[in-house]
N, C-alpha and C. Protein backbone atom coordinates (compact mmCIF):
# COMPACT_ATOMS: atom_id res chain seq x y z
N UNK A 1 130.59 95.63 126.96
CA UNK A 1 129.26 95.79 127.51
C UNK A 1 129.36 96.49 128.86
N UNK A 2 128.52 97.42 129.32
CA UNK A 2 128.18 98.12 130.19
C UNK A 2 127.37 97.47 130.83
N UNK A 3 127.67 97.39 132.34
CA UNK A 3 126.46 96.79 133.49
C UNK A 3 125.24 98.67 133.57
N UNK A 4 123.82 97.86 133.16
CA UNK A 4 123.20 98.72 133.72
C UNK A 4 123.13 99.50 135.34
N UNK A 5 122.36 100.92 135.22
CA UNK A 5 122.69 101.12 136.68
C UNK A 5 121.17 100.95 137.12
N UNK A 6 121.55 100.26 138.46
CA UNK A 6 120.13 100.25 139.36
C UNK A 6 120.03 100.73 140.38
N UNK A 7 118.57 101.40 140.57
CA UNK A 7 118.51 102.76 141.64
C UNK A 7 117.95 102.26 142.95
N UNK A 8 117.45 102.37 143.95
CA UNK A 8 116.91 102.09 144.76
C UNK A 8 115.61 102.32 144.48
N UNK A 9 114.40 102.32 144.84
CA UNK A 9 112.93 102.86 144.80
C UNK A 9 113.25 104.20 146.24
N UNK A 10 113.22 105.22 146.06
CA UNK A 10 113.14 106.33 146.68
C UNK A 10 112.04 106.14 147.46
N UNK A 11 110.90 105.64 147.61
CA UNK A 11 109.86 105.07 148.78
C UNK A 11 109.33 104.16 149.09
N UNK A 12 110.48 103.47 148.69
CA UNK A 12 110.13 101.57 149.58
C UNK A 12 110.50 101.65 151.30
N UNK A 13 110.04 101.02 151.55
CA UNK A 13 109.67 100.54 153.00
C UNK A 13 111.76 100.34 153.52
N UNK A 14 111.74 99.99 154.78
CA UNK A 14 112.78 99.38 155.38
C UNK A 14 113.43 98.29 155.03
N UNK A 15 112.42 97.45 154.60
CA UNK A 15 112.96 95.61 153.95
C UNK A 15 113.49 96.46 152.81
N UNK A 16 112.87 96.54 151.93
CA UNK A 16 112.89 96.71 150.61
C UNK A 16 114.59 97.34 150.77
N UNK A 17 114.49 98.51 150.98
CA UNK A 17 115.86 99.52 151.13
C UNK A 17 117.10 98.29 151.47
N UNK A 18 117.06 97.58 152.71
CA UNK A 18 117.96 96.63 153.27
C UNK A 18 118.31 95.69 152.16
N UNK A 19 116.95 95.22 151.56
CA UNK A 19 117.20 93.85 150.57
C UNK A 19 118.06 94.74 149.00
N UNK A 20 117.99 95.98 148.93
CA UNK A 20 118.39 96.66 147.69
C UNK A 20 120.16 96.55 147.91
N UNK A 21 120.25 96.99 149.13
CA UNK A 21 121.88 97.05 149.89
C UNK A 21 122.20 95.76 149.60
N UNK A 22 121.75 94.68 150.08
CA UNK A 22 122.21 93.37 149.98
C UNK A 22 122.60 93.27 149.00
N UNK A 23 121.33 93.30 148.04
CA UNK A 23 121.89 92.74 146.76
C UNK A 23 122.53 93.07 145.88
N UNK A 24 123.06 94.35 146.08
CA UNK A 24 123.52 95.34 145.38
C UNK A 24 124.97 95.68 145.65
N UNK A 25 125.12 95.55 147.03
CA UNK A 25 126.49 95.84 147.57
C UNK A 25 126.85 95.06 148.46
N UNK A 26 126.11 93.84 148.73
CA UNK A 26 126.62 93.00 149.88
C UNK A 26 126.34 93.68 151.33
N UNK A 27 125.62 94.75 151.41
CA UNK A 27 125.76 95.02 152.24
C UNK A 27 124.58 94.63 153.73
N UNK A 28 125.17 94.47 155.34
CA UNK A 28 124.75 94.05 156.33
C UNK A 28 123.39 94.92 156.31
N UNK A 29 122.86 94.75 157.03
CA UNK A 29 121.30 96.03 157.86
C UNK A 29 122.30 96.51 158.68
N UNK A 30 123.00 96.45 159.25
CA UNK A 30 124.01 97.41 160.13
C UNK A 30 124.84 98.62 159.02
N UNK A 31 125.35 97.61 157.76
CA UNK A 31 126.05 99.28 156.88
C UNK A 31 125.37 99.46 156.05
N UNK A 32 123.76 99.09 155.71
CA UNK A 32 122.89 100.00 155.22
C UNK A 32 122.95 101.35 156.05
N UNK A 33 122.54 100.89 157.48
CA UNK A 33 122.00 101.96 158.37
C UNK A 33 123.07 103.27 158.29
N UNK A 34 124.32 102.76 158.54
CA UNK A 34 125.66 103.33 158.57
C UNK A 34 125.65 104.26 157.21
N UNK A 35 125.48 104.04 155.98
CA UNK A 35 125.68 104.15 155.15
C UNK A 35 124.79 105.38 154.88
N UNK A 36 123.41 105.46 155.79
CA UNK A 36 122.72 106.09 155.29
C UNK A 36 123.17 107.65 156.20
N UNK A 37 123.75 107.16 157.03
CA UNK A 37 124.27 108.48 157.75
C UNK A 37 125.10 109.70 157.17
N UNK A 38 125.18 109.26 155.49
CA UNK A 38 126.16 110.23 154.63
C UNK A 38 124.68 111.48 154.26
N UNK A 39 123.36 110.84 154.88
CA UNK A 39 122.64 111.90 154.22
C UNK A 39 122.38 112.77 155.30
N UNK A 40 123.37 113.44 156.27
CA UNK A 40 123.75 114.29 157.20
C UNK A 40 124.14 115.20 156.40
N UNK A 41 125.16 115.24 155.48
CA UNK A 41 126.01 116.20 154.31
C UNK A 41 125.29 116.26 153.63
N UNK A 42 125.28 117.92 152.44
CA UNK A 42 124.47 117.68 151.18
C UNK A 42 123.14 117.64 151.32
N UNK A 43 122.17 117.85 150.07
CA UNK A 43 121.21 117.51 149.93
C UNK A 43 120.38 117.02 148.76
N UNK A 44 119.40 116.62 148.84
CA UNK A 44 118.70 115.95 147.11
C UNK A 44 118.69 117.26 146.08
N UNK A 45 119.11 116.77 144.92
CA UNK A 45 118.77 117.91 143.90
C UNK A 45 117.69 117.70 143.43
N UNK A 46 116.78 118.95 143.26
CA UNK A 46 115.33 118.28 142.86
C UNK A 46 114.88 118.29 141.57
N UNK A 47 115.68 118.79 140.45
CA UNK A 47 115.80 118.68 139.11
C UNK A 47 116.25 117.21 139.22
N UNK A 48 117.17 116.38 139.59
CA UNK A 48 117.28 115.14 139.33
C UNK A 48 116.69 113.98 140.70
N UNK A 49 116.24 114.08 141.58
CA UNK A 49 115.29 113.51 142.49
C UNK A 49 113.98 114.03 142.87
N UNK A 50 113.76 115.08 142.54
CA UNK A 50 111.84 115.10 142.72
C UNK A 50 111.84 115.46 144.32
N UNK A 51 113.30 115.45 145.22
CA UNK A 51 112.83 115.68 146.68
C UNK A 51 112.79 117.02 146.81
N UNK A 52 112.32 117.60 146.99
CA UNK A 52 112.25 119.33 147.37
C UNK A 52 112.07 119.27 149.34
N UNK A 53 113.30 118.89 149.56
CA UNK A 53 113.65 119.16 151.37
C UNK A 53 114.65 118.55 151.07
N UNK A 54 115.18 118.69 152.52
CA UNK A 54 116.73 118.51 153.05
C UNK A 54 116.32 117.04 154.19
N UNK A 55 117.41 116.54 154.27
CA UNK A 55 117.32 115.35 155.27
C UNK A 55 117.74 115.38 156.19
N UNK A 56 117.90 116.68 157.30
CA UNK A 56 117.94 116.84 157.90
C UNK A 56 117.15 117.87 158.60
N UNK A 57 116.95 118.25 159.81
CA UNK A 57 116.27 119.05 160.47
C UNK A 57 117.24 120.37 160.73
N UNK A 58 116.37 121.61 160.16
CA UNK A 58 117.37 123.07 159.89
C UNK A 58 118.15 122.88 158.76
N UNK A 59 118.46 121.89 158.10
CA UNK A 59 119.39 122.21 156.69
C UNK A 59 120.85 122.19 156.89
N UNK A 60 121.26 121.99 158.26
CA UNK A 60 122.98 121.98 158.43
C UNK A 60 123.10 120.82 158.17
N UNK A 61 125.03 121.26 157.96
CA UNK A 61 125.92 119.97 157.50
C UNK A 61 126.34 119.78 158.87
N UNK A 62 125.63 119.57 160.00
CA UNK A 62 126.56 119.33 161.37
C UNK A 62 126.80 117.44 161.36
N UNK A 63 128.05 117.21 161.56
CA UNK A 63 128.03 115.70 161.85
C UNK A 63 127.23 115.49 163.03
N UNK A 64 126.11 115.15 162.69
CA UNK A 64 125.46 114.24 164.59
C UNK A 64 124.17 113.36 164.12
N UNK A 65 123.87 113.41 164.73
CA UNK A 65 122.87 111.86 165.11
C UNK A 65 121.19 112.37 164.71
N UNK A 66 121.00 113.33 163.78
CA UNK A 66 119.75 113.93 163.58
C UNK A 66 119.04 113.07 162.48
N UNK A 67 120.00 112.87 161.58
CA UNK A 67 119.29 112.13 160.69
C UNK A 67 118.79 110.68 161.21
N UNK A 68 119.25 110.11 161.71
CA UNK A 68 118.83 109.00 162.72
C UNK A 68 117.21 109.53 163.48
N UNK A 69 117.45 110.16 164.05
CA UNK A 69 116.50 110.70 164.93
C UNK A 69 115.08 111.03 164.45
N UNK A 70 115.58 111.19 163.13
CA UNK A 70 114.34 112.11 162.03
C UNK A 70 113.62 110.51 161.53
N UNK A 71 114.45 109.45 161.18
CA UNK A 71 113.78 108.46 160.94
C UNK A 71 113.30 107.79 161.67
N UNK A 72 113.27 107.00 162.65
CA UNK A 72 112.49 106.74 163.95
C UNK A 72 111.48 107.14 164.07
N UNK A 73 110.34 106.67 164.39
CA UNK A 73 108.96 107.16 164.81
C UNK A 73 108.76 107.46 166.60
N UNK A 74 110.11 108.24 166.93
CA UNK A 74 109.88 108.40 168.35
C UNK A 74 109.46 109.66 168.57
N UNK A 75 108.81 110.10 169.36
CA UNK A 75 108.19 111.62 169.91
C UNK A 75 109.24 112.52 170.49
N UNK A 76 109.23 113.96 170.24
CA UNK A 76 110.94 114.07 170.40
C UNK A 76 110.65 115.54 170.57
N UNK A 77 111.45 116.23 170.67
CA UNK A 77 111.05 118.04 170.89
C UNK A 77 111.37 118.98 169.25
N UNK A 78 110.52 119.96 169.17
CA UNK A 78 111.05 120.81 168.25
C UNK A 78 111.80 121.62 168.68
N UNK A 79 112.87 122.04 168.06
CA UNK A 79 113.82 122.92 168.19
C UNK A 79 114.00 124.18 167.20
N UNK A 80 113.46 125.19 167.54
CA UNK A 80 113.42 126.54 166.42
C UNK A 80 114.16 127.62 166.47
N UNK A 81 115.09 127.42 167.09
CA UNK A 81 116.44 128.66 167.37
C UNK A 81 117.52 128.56 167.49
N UNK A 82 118.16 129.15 167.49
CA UNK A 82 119.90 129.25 167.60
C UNK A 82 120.09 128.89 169.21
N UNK A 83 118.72 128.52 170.08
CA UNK A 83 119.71 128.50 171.63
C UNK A 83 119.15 126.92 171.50
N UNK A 84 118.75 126.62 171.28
CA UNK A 84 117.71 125.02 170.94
C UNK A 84 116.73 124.69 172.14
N UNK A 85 115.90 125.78 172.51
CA UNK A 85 115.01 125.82 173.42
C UNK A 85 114.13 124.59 172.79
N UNK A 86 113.24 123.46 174.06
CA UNK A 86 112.52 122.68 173.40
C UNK A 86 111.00 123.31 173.14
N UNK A 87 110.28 123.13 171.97
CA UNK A 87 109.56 123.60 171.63
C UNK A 87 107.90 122.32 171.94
N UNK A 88 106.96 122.62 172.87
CA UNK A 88 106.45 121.53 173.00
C UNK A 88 104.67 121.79 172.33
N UNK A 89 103.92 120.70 172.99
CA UNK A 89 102.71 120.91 172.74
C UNK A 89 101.92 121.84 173.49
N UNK A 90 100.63 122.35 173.57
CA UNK A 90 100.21 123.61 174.24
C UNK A 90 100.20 123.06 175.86
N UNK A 91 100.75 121.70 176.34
CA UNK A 91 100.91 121.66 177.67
C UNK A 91 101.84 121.40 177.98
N UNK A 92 102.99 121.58 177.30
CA UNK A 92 104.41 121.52 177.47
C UNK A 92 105.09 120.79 177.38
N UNK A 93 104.58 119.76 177.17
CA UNK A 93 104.70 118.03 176.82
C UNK A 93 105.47 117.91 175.53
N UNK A 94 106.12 117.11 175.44
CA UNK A 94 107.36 116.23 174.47
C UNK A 94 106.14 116.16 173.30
N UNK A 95 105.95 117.22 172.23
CA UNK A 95 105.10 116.86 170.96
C UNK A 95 104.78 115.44 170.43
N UNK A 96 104.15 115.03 170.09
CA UNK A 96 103.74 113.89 169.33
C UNK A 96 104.35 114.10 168.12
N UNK A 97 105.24 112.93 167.32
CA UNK A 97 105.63 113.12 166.11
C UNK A 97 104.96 112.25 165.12
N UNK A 98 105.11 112.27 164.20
CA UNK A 98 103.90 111.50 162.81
C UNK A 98 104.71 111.53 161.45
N UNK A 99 104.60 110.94 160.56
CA UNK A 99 104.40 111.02 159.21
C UNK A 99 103.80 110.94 158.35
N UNK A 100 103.75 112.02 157.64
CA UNK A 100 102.49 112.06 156.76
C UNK A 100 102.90 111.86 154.88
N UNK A 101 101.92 111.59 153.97
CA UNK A 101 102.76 111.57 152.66
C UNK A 101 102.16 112.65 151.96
N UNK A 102 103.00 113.27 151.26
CA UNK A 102 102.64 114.41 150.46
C UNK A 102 103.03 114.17 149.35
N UNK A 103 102.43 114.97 148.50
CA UNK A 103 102.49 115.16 146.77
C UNK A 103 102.58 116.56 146.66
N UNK A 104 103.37 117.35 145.98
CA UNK A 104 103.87 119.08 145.51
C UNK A 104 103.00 118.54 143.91
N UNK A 105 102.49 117.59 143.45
CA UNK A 105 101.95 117.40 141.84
C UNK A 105 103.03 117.82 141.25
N UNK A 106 104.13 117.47 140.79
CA UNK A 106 105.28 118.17 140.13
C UNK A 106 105.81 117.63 139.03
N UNK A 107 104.98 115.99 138.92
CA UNK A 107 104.88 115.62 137.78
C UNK A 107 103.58 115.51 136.88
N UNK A 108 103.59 114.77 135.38
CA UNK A 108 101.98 114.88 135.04
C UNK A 108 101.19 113.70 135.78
N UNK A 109 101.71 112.80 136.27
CA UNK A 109 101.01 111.70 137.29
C UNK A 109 100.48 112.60 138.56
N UNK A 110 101.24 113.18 138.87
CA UNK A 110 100.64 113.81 140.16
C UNK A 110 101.70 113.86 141.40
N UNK A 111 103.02 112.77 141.11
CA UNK A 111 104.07 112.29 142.15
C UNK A 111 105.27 113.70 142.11
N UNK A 112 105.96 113.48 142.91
CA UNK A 112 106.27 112.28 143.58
C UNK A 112 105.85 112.45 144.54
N UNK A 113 105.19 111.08 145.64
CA UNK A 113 104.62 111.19 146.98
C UNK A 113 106.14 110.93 147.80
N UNK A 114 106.13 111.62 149.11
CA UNK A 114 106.91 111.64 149.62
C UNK A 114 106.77 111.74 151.26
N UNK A 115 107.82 111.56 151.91
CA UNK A 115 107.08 112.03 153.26
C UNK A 115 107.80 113.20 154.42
N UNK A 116 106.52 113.55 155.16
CA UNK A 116 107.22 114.66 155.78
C UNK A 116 106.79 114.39 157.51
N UNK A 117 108.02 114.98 158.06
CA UNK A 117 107.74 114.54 159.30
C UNK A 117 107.78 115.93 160.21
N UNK A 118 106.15 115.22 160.99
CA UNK A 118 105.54 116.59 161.64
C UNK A 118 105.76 116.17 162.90
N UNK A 119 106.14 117.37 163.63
CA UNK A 119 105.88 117.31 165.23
C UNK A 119 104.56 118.30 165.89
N UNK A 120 103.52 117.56 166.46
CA UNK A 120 102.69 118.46 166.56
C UNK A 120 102.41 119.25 167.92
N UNK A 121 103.66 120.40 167.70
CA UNK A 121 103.73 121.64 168.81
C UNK A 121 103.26 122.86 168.23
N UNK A 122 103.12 123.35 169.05
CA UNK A 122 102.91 125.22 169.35
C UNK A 122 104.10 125.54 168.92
N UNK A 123 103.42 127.21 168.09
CA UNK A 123 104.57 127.79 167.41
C UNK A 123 105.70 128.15 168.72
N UNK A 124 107.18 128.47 168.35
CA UNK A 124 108.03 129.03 168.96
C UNK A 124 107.81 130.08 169.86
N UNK A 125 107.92 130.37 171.11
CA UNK A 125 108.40 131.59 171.79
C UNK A 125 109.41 132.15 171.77
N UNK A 126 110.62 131.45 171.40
CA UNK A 126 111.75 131.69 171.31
C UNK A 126 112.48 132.41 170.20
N UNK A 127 111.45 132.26 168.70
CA UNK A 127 112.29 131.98 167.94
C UNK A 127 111.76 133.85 167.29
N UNK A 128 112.80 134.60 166.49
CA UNK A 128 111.60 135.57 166.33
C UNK A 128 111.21 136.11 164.95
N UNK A 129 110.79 134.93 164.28
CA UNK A 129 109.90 134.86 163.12
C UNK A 129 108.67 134.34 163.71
N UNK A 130 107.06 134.48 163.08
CA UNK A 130 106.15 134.12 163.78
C UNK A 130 105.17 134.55 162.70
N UNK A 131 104.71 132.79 162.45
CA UNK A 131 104.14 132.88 160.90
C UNK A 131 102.80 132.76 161.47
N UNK A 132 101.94 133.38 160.26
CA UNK A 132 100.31 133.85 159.64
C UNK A 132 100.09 132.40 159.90
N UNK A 133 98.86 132.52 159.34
CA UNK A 133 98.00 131.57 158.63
C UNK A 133 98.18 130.66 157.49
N UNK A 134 99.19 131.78 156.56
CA UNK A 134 99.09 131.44 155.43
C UNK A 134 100.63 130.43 155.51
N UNK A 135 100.88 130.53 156.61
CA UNK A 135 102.77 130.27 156.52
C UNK A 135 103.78 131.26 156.28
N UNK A 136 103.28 132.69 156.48
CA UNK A 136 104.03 133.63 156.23
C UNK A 136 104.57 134.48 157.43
N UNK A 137 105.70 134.99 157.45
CA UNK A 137 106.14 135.94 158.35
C UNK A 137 105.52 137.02 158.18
């Protein structure tokens, strides 16, 4: 006999995620957290997870502390260039950050909802792409 495999719920809350580790791997809220720092490397395939983004900010494999940073609900700067000028609100101020949930409809339900995290600054000066309306260069 084969032990079935069990997945996490891809958008449960903080408990939920922690209590999945526990029970699943024994694991603390300290090497959940730890654990989750492997999603620095790599990214979701979206033929087999439904995520269409990267879990990190810019898409690099750099080892550092971003993915951390990205989860937190702290207010924080955008960064849009190769020199990492901070990118702020139209008074220069540390952007307000948020999360919002989105749906791409990509299944016939309508899911997967997911979430995306906005910082709400003014486009780049720095950077020298400089999108429309539409989101286009």
């Amino acid at each position: 006999a084969t032990k079935d495999e069990h997945q996490p719920n891809p958008v449960a809350d903080g408990r939920t995620t922690i209590e999945y580790f526990k029970t699943d791997f024994n694991f603390t809220s300290r090497e959940t957290a730890a654990i989750f720092g492997a999603h620095i490397f790599g990214k979701p395939h979206l033929s087999k997870s439904l995520f269409p983004y990267t879990w990190t900010s810019r898409a690099i494999n750099v080892f550092n502390n971003d993915y951390y940073k990205n989860i937190v609900n702290k207010d924080r700067w955008r960064i849009d260039d190769d020199n990492c000028q901070h990118v702020g609100d139209a008074y220069g101020n540390k952007p307000k950050t948020r999360w919002t949930a989105h749906s791409r409809k990509m299944t016939e339900r309508g899911g997967p909802v997911f979430w995306i995290h906005w910082h709400d600054s003014c486009p780049s000066i720095y950077n020298d792409h400089v999108m429309n309306d539409e989101g286009r260069k």
